[in-house]
N, C-alpha and C. Protein backbone atom coordinates (compact mmCIF):
# COMPACT_ATOMS: atom_id res chain seq x y z
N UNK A 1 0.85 -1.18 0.00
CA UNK A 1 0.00 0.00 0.00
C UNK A 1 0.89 1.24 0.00
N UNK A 2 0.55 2.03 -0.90
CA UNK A 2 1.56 3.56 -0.80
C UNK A 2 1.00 4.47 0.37
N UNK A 3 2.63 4.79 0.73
CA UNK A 3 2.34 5.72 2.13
C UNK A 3 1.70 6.84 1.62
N UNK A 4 0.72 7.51 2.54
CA UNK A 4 -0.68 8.63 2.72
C UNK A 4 0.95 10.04 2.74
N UNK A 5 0.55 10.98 1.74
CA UNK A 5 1.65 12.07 1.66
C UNK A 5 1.06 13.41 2.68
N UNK A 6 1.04 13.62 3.78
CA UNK A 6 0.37 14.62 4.72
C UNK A 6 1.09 15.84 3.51
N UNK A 7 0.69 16.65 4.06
CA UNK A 7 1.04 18.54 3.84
C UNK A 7 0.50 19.23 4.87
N UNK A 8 1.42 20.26 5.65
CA UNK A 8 1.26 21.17 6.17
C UNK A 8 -0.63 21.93 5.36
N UNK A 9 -1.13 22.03 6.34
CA UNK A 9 -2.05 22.93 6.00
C UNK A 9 -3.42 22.08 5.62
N UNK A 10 -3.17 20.82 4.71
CA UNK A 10 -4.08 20.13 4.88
C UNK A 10 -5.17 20.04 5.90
N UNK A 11 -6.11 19.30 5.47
CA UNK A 11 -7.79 19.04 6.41
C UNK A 11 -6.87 17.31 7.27
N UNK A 12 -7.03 17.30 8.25
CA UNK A 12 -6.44 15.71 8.72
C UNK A 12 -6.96 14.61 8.41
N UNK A 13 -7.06 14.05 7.93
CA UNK A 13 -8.10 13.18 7.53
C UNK A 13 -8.80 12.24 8.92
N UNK A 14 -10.09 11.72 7.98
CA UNK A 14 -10.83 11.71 9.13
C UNK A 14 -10.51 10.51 9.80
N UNK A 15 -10.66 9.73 10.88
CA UNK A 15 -10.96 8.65 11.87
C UNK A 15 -11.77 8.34 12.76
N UNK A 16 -11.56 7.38 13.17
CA UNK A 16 -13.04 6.78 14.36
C UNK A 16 -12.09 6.15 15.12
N UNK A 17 -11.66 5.62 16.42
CA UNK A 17 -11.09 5.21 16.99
C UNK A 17 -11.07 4.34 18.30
N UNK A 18 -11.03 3.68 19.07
CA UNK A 18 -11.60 3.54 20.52
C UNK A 18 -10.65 4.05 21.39
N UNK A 19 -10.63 4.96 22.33
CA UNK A 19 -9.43 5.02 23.33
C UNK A 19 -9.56 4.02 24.49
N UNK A 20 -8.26 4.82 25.16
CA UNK A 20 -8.65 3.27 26.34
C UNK A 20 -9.54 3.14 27.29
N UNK A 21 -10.57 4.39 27.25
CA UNK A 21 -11.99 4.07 28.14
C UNK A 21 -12.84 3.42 27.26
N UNK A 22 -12.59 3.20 25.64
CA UNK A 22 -13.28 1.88 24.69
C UNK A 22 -14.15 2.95 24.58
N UNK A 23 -14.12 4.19 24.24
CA UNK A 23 -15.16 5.40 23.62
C UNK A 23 -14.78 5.56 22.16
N UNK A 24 -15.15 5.94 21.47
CA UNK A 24 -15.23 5.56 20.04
C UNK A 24 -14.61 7.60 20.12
N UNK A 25 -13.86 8.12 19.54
CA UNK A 25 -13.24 9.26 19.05
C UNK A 25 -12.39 9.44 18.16
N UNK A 26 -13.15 10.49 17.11
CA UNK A 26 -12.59 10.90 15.98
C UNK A 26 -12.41 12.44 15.61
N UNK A 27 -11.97 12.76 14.86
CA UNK A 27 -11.55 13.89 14.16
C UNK A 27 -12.27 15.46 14.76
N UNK A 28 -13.54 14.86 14.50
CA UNK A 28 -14.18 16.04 14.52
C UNK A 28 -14.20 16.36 16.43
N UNK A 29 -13.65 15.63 17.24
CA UNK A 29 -14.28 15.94 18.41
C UNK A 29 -12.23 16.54 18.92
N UNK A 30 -11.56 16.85 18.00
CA UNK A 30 -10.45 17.49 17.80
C UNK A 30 -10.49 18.84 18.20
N UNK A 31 -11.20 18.90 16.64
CA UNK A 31 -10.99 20.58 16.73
C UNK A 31 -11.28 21.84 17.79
N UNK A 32 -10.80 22.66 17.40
CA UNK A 32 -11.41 23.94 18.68
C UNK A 32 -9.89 24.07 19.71
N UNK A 33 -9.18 22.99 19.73
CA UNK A 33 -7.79 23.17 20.07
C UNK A 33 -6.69 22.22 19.59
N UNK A 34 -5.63 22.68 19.80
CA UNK A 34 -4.11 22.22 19.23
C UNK A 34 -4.51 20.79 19.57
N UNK A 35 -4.02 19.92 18.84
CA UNK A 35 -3.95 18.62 18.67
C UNK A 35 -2.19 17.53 18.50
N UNK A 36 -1.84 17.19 19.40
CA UNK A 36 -0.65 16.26 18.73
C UNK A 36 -0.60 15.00 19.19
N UNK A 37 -0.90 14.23 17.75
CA UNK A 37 -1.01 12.92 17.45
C UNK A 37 0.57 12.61 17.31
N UNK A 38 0.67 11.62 17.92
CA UNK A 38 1.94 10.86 18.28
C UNK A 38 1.90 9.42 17.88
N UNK A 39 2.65 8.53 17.39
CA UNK A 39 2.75 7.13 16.96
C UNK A 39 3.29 6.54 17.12
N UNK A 40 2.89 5.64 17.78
CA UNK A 40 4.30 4.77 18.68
C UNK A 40 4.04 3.26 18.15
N UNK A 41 5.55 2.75 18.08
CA UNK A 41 4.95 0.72 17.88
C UNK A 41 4.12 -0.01 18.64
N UNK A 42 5.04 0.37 20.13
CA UNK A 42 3.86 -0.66 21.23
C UNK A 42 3.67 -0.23 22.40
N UNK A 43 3.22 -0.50 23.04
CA UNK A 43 2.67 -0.45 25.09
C UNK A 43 4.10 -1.28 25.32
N UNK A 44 4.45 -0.52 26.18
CA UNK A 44 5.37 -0.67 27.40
C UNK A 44 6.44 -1.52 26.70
N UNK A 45 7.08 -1.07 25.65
CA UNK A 45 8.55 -1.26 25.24
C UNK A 45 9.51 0.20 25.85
N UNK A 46 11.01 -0.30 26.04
CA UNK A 46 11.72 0.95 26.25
C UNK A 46 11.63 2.46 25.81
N UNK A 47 11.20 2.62 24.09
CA UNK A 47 11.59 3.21 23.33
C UNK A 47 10.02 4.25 23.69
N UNK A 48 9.00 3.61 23.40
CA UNK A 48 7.83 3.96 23.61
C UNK A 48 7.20 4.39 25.12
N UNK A 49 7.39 3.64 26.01
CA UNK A 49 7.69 4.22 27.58
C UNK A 49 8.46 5.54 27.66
N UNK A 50 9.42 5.62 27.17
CA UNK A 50 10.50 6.93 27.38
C UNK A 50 9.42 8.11 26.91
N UNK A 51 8.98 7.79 25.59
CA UNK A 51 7.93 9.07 24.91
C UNK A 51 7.17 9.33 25.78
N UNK A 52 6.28 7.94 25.90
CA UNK A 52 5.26 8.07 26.44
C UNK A 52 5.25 9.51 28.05
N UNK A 53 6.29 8.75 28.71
CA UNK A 53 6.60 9.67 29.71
C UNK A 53 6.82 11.06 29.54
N UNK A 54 7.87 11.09 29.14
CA UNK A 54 8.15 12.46 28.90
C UNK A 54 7.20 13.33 28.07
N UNK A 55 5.47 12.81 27.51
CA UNK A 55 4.65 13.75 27.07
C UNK A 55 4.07 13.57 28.36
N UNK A 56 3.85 12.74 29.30
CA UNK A 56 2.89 12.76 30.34
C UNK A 56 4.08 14.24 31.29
N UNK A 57 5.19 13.73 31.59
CA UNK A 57 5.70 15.06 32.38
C UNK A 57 5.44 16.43 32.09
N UNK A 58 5.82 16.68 30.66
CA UNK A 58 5.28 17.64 30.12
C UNK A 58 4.10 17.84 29.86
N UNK A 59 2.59 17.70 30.56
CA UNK A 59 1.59 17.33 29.81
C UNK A 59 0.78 18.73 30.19
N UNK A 60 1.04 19.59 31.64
CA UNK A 60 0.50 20.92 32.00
C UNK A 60 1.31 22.17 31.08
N UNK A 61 2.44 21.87 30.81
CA UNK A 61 2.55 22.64 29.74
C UNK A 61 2.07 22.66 28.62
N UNK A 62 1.78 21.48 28.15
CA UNK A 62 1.03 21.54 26.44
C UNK A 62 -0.52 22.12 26.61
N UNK A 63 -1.05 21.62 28.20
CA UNK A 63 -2.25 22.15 28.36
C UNK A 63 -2.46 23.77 28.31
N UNK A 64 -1.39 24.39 28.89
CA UNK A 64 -1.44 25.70 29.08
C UNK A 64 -1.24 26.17 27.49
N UNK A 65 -0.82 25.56 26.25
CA UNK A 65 -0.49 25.83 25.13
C UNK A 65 -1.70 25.86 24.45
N UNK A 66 -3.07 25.08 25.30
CA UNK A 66 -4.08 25.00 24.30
C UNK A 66 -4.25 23.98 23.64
N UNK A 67 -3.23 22.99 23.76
CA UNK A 67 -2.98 21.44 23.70
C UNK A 67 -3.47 20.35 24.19
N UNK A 68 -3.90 19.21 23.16
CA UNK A 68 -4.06 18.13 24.17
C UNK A 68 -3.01 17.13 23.20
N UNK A 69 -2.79 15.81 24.00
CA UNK A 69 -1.74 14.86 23.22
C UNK A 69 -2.32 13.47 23.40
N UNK A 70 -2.24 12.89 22.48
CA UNK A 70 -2.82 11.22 22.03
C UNK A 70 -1.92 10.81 21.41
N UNK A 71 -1.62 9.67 21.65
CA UNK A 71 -0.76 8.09 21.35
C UNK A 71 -1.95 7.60 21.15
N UNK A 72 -0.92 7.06 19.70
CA UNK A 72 -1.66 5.97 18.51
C UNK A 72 -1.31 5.04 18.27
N UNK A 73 -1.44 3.97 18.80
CA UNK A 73 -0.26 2.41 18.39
C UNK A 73 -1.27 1.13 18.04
N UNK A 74 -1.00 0.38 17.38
CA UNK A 74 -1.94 -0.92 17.37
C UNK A 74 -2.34 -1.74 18.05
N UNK A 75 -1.66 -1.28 19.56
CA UNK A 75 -2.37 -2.15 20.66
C UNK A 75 -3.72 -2.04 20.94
N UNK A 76 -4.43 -3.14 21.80
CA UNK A 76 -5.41 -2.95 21.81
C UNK A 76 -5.77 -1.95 23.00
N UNK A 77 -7.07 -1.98 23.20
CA UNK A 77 -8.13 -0.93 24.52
C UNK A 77 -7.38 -1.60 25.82
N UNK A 78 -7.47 -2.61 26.12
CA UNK A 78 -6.70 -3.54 27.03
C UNK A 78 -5.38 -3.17 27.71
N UNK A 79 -4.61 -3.42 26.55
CA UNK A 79 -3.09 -2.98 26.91
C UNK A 79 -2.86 -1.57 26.94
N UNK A 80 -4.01 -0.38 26.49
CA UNK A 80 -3.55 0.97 27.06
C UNK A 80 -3.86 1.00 28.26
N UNK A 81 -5.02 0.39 28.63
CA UNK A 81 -5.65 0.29 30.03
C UNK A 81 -4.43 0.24 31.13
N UNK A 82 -3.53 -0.79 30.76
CA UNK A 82 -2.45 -1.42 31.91
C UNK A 82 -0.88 -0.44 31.41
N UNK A 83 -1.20 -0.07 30.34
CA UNK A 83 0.28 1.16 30.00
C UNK A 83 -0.11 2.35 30.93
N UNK A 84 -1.23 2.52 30.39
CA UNK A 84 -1.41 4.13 31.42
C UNK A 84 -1.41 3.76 33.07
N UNK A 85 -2.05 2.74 33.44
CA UNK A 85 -1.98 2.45 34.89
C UNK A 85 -0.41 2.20 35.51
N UNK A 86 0.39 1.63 34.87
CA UNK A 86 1.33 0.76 35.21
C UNK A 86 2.80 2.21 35.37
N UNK A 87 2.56 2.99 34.11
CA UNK A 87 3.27 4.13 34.28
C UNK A 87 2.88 5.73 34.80
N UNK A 88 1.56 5.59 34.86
CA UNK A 88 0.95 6.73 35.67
C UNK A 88 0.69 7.50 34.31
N UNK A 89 0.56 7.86 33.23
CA UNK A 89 0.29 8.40 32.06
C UNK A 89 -0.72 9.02 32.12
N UNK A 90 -0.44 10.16 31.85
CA UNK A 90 -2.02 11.39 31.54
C UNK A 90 -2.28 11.54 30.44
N UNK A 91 -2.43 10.92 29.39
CA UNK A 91 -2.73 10.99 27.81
C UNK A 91 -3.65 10.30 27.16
N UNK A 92 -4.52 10.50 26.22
CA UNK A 92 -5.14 9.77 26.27
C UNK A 92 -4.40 8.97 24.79
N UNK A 93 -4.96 7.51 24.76
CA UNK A 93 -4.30 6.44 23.69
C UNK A 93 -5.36 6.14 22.96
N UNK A 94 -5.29 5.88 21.47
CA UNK A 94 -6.26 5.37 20.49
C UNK A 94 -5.63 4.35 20.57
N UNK A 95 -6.83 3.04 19.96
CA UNK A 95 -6.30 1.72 19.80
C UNK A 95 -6.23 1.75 17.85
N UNK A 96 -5.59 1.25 16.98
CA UNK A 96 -5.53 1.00 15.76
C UNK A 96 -5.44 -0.29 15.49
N UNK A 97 -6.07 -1.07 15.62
CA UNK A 97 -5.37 -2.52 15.63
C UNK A 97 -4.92 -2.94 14.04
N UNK A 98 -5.84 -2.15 12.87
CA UNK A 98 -6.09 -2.25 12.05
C UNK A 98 -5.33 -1.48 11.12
N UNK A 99 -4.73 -0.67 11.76
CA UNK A 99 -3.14 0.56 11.17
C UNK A 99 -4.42 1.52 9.98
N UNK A 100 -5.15 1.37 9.91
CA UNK A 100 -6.35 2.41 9.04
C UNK A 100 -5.90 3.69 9.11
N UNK A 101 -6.18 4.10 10.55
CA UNK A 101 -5.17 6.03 10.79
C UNK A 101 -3.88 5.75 10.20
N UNK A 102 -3.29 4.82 10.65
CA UNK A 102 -1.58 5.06 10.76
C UNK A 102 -1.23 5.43 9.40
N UNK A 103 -2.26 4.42 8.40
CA UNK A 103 -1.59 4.59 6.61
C UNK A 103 -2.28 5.38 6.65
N UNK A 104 -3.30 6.09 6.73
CA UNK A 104 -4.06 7.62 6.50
C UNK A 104 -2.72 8.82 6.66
N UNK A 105 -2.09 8.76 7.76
CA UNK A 105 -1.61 9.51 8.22
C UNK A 105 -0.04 9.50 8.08
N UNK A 106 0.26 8.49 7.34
CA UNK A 106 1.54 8.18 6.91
C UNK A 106 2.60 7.10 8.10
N UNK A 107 2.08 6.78 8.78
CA UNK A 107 2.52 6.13 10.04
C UNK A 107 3.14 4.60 10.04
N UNK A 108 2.45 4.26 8.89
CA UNK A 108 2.72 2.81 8.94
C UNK A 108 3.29 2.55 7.49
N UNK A 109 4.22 1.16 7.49
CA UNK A 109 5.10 1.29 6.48
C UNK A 109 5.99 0.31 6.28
N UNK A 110 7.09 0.56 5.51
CA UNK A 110 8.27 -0.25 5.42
C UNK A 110 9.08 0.69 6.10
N UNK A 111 10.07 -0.07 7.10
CA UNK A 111 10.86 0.56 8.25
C UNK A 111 12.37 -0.54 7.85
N UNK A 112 13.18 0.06 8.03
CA UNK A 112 14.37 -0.87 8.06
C UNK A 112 15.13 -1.39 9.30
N UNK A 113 14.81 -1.77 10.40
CA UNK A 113 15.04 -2.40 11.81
C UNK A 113 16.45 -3.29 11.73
N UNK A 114 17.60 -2.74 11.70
CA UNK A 114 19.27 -3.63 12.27
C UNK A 114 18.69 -3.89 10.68
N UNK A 115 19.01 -3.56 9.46
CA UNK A 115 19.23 -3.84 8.36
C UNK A 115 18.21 -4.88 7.72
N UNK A 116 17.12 -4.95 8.68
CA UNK A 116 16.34 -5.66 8.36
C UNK A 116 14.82 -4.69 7.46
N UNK A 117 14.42 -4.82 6.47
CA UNK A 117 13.10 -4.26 5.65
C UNK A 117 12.03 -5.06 6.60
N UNK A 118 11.08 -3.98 7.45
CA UNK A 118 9.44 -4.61 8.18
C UNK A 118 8.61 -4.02 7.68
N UNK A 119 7.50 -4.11 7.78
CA UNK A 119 6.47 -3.59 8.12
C UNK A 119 5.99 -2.78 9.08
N UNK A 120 5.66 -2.11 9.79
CA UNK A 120 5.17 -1.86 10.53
C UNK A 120 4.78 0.03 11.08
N UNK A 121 4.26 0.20 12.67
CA UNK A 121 4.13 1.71 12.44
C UNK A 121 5.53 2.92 12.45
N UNK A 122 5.46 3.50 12.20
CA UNK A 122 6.73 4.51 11.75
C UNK A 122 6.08 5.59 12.75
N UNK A 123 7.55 5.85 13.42
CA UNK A 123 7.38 6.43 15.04
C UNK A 123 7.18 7.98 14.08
N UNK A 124 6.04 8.56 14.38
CA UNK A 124 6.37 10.22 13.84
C UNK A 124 5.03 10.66 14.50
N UNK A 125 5.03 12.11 14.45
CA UNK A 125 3.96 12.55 15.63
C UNK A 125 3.42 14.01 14.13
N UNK A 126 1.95 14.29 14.27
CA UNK A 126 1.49 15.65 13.53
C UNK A 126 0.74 16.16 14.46
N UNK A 127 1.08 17.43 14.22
CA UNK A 127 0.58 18.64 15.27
C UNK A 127 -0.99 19.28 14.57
N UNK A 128 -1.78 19.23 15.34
CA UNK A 128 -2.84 19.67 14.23
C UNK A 128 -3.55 20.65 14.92
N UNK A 129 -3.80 22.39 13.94
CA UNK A 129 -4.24 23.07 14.65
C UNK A 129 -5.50 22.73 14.91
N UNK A 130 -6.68 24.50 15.56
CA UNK A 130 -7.56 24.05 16.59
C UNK A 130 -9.02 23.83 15.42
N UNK A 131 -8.13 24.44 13.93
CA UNK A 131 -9.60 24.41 12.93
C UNK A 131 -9.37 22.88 12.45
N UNK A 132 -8.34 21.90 12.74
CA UNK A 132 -8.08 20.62 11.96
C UNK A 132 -7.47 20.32 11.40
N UNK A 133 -6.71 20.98 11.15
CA UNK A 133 -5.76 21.29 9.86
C UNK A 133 -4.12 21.03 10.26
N UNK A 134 -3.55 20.39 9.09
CA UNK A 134 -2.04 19.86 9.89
C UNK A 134 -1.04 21.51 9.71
N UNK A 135 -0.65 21.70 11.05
CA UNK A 135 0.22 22.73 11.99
C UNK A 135 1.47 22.31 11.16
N UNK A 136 1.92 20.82 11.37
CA UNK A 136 3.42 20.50 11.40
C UNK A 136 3.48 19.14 11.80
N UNK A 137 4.86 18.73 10.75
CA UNK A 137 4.85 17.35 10.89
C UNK A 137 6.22 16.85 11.36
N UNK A 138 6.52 15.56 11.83
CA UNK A 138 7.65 14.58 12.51
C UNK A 138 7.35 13.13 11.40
N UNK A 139 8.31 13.29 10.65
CA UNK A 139 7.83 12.05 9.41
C UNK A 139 8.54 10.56 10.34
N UNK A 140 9.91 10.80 11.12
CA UNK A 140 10.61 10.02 11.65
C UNK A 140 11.25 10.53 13.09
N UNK A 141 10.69 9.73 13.74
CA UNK A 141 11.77 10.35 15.09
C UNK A 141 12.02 9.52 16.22
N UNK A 142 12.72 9.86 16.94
CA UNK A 142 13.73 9.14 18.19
C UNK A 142 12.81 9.48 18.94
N UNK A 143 12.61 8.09 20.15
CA UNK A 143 11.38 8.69 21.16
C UNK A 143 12.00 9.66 21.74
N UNK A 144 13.32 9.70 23.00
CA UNK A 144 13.66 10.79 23.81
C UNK A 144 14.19 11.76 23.32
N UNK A 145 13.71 13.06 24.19
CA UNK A 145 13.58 14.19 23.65
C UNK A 145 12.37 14.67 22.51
N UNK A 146 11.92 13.90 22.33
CA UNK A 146 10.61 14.46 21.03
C UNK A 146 9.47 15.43 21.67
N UNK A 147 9.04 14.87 22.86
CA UNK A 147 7.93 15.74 23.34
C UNK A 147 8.81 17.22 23.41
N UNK A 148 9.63 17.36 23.70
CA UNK A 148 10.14 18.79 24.05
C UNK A 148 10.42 19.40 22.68
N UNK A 149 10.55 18.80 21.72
CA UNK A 149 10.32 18.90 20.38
C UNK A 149 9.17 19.86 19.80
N UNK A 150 8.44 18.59 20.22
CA UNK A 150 6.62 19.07 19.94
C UNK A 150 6.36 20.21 20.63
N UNK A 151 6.72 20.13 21.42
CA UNK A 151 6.71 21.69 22.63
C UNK A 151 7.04 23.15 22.67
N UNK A 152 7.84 23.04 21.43
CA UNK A 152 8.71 24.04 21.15
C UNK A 152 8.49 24.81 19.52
N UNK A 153 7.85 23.64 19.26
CA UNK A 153 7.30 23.86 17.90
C UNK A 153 5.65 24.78 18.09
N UNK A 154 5.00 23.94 19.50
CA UNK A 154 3.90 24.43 19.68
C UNK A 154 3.62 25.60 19.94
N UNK A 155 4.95 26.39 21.06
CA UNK A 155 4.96 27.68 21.28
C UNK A 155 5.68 28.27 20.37
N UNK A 156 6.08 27.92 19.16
CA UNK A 156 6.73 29.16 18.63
C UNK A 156 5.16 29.09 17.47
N UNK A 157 4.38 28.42 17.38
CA UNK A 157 2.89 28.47 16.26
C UNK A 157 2.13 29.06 17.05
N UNK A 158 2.20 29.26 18.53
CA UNK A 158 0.98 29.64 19.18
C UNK A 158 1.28 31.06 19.65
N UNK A 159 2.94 31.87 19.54
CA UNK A 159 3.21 32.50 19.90
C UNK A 159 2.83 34.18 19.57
């Protein structure tokens, strides 16, 4: 399947989702404020824990930005249930089991892992302003340090 090409400025395309209270949320219940969608492989690996955290530490600052932040990974309703409990996480998580957003959104893919060609989701996060519309994008990125990334990007758009 060919990867989904985002653009700055674009409409986000739409979704339906379950988070981990198993509530069905999509697109439209976005707008009206800053949005950053984040994409991670899995629940409670190293790489994804580190993110995960460091958007939950930072998470009263993004609020004061007008921000809210969601993790998107293919786990199920289940395993966000016991990620957010287990690490104390203030964010809320979509489940994808089905990678539907992820290729919408460019997320999922061919990845090259220790020289190896996979499949799978491609760690990158889009900032989406409060009318819907993509702010700014992370096509590839290293979990630590990213939220402060996103953070910095947010106040210099909101500034």
């Amino acid at each position: 399947m060919p990867m989904t090409t985002l653009e700055i400025g674009q409409k986000a395309p739409a979704f339906s989702l379950k988070n981990h209270k198993n509530e069905a949320v999509g697109q439209d219940a976005l707008t009206g404020d800053w949005t950053v969608l984040y994409f991670y492989p899995r629940d409670d690996t190293p790489g994804c824990t580190t993110q995960a955290c460091e958007f939950t530490v930072g998470i009263k600052t993004f609020e004061k930005l007008g921000a809210r932040v969601i993790g998107i990974s293919p786990d199920s309703v289940e395993s966000h249930q016991s990620f957010i409990k287990k690490h104390g996480l203030k964010l809320t998580l979509l489940s994808d089991p089905d990678h539907e957003m992820m290729e919408q959104y460019g997320a999922w893919g061919e990845k090259n892992l220790y020289g190896k060609i996979t499949e799978g989701v491609i760690r990158s996060t889009v900032l989406l302003d409060p009318e819907g519309k993509i702010a700014y994008l992370w096509k590839r990125v290293k979990a630590a340090g990213h939220a402060a990334k996103v953070r910095e990007k947010l106040e210099e758009l909101t500034d």
